[in-house]
C-alpha atoms as a PDB file:
ATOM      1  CA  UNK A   1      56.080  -4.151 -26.178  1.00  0.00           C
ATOM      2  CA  UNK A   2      54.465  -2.113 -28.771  1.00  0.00           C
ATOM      3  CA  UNK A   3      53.967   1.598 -28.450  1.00  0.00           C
ATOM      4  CA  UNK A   4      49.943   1.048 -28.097  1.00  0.00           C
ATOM      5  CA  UNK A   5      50.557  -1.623 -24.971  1.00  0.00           C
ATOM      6  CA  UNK A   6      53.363   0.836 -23.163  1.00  0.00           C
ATOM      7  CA  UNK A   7      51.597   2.328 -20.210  1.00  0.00           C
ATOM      8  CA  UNK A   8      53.191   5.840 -18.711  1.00  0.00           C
ATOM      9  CA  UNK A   9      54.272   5.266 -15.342  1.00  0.00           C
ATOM     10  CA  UNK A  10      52.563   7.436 -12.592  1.00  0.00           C
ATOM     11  CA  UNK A  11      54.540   9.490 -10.267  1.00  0.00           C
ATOM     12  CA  UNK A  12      54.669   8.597  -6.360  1.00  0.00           C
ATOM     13  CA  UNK A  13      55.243  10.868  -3.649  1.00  0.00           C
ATOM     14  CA  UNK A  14      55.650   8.596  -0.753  1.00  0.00           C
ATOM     15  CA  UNK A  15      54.756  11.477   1.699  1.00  0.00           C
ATOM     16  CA  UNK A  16      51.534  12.213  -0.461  1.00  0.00           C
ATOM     17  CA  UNK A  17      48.809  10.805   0.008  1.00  0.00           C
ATOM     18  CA  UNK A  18      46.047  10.878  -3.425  1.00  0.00           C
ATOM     19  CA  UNK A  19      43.295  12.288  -2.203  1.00  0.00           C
ATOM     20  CA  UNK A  20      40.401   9.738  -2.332  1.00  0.00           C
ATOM     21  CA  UNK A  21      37.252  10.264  -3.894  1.00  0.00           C
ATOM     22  CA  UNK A  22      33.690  10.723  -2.269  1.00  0.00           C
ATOM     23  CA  UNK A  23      31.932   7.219  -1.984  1.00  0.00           C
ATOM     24  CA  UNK A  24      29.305   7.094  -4.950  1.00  0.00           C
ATOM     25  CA  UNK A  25      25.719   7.189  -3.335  1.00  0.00           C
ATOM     26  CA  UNK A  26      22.949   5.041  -4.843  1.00  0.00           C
ATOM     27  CA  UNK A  27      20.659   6.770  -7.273  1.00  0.00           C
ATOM     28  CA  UNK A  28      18.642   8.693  -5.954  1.00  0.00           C
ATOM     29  CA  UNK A  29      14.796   7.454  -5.808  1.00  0.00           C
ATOM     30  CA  UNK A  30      12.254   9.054  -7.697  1.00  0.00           C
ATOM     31  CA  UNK A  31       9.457  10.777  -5.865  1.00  0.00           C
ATOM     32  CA  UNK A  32       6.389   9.436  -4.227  1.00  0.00           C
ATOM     33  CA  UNK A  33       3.453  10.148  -6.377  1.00  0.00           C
ATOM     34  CA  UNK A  34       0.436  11.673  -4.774  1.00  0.00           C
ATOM     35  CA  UNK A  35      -1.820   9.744  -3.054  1.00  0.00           C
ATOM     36  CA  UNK A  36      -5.504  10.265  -2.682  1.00  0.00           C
ATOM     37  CA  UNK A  37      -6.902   8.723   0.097  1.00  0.00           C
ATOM     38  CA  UNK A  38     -10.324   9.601  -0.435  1.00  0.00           C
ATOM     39  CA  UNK A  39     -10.681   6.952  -3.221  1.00  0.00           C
ATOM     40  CA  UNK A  40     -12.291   3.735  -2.862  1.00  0.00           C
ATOM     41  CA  UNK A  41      -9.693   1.367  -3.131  1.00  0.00           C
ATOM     42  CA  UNK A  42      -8.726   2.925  -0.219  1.00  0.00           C
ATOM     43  CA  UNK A  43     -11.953   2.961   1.937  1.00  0.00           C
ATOM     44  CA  UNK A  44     -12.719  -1.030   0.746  1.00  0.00           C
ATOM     45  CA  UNK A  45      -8.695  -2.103   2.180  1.00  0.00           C
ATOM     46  CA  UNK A  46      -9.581  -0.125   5.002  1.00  0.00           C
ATOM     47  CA  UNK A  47     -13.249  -1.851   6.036  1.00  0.00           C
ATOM     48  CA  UNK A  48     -12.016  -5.302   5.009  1.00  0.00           C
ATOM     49  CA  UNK A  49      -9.007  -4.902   7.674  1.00  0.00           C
ATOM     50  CA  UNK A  50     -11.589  -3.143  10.035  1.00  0.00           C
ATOM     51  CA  UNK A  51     -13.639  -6.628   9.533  1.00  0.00           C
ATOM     52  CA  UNK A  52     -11.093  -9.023   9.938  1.00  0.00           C
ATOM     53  CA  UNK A  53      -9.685  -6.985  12.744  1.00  0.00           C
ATOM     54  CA  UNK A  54     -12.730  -7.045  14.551  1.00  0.00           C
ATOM     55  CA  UNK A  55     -13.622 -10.668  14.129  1.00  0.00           C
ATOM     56  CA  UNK A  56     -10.483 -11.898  15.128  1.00  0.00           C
ATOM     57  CA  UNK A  57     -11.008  -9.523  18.188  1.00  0.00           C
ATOM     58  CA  UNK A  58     -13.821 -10.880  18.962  1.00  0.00           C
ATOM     59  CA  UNK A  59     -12.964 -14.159  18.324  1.00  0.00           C
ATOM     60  CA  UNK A  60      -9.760 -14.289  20.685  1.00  0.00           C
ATOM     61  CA  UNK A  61     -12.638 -12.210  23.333  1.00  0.00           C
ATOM     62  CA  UNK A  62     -15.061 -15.281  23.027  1.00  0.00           C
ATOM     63  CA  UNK A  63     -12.191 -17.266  23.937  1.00  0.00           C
ATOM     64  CA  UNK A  64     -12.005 -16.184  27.322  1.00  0.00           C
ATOM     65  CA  UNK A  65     -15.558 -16.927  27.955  1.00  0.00           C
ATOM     66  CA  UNK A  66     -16.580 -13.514  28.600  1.00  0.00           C
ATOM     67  CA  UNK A  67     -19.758 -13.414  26.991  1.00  0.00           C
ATOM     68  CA  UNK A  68     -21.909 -11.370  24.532  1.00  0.00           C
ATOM     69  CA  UNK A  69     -23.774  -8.296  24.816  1.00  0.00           C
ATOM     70  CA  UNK A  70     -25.157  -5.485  22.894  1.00  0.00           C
ATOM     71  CA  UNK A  71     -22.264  -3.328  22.858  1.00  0.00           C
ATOM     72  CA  UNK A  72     -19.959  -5.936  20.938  1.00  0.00           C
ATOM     73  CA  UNK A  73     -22.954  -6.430  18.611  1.00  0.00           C
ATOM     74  CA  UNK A  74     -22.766  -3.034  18.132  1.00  0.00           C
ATOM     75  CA  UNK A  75     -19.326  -2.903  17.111  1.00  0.00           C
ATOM     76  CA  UNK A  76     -19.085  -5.661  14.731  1.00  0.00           C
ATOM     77  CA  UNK A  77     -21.863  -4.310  12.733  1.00  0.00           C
ATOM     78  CA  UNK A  78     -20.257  -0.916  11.872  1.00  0.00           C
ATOM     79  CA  UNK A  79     -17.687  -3.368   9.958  1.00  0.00           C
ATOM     80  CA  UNK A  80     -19.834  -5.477   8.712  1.00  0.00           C
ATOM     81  CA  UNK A  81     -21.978  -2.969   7.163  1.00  0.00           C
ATOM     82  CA  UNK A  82     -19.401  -0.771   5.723  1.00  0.00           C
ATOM     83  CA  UNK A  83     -17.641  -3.939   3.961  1.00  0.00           C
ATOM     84  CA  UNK A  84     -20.951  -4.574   2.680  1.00  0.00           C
ATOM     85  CA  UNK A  85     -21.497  -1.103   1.075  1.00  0.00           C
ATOM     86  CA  UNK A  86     -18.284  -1.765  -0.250  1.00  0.00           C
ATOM     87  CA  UNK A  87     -19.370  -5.464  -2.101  1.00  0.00           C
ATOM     88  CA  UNK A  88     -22.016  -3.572  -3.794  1.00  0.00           C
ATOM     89  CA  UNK A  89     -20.411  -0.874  -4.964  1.00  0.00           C
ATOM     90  CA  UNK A  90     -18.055  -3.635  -6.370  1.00  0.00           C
ATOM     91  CA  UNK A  91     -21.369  -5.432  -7.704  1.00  0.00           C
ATOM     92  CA  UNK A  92     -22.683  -2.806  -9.022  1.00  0.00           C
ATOM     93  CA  UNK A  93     -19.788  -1.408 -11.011  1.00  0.00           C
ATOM     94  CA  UNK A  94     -19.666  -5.341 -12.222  1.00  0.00           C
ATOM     95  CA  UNK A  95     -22.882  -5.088 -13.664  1.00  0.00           C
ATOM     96  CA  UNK A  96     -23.096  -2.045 -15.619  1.00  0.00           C
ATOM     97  CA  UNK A  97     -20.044  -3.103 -16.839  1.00  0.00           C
ATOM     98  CA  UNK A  98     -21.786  -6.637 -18.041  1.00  0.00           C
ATOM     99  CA  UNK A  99     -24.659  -4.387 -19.410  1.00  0.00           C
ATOM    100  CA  UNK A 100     -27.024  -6.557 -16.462  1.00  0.00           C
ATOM    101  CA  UNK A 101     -28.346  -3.026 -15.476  1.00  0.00           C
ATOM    102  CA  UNK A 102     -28.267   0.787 -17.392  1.00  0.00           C
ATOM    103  CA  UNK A 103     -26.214   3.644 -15.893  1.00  0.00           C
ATOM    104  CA  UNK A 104     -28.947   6.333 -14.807  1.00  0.00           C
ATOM    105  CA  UNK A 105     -28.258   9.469 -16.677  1.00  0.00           C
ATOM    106  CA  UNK A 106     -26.651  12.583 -14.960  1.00  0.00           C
ATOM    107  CA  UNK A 107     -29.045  14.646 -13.904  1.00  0.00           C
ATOM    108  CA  UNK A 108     -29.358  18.677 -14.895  1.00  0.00           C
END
């Protein structure tokens, strides 16, 4: 062998045990960012699960033949209305972006 390939031998102490080193953790992950809530992304996932939720409560409620009344009216058009503020907001946005319809200016 050639004096780059030689490899020094290690010394053994058959009573000795190495000491072992600390498992390697995963990386650590970076921080959530801060969420605002009060945005309305936020409020339009929240009324189109409220919808959904509610019609599909309703729906499995109709099921067992229990009839309508005003109260269930009641609570499917809280939903329904807030999903629908949430459309035109969407609509809205849409068309000032198109140039359909003029942003008013701020006021003083």
């Amino acid at each position: 062998m050639t004096a780059t390939r030689r490899r020094s031998r290690r010394e053994r102490n058959p009573g000795v045990m190495p000491p072992r080193a600390a498992p390697s953790l995963p990386p650590s992950l970076a921080p959530l960012p801060a969420w605002k809530w009060r945005t309305f992304p936020v409020y339009f996932a929240f009324s189109l699960a409220l919808f959904i939720g509610v019609y599909v409560g309703m729906l499995a409620y109709a099921a067992n033949d229990a009839g309508n009344s005003n109260v269930s009216l009641l609570v499917a058009g809280v939903p329904a209305v807030m999903l629908g503020l949430g459309f035109s907001r969407m609509m809205l946005r849409l068309m000032m972006t198109r140039g359909v319809i003029k942003p008013r200016p701020k006021r003083k």
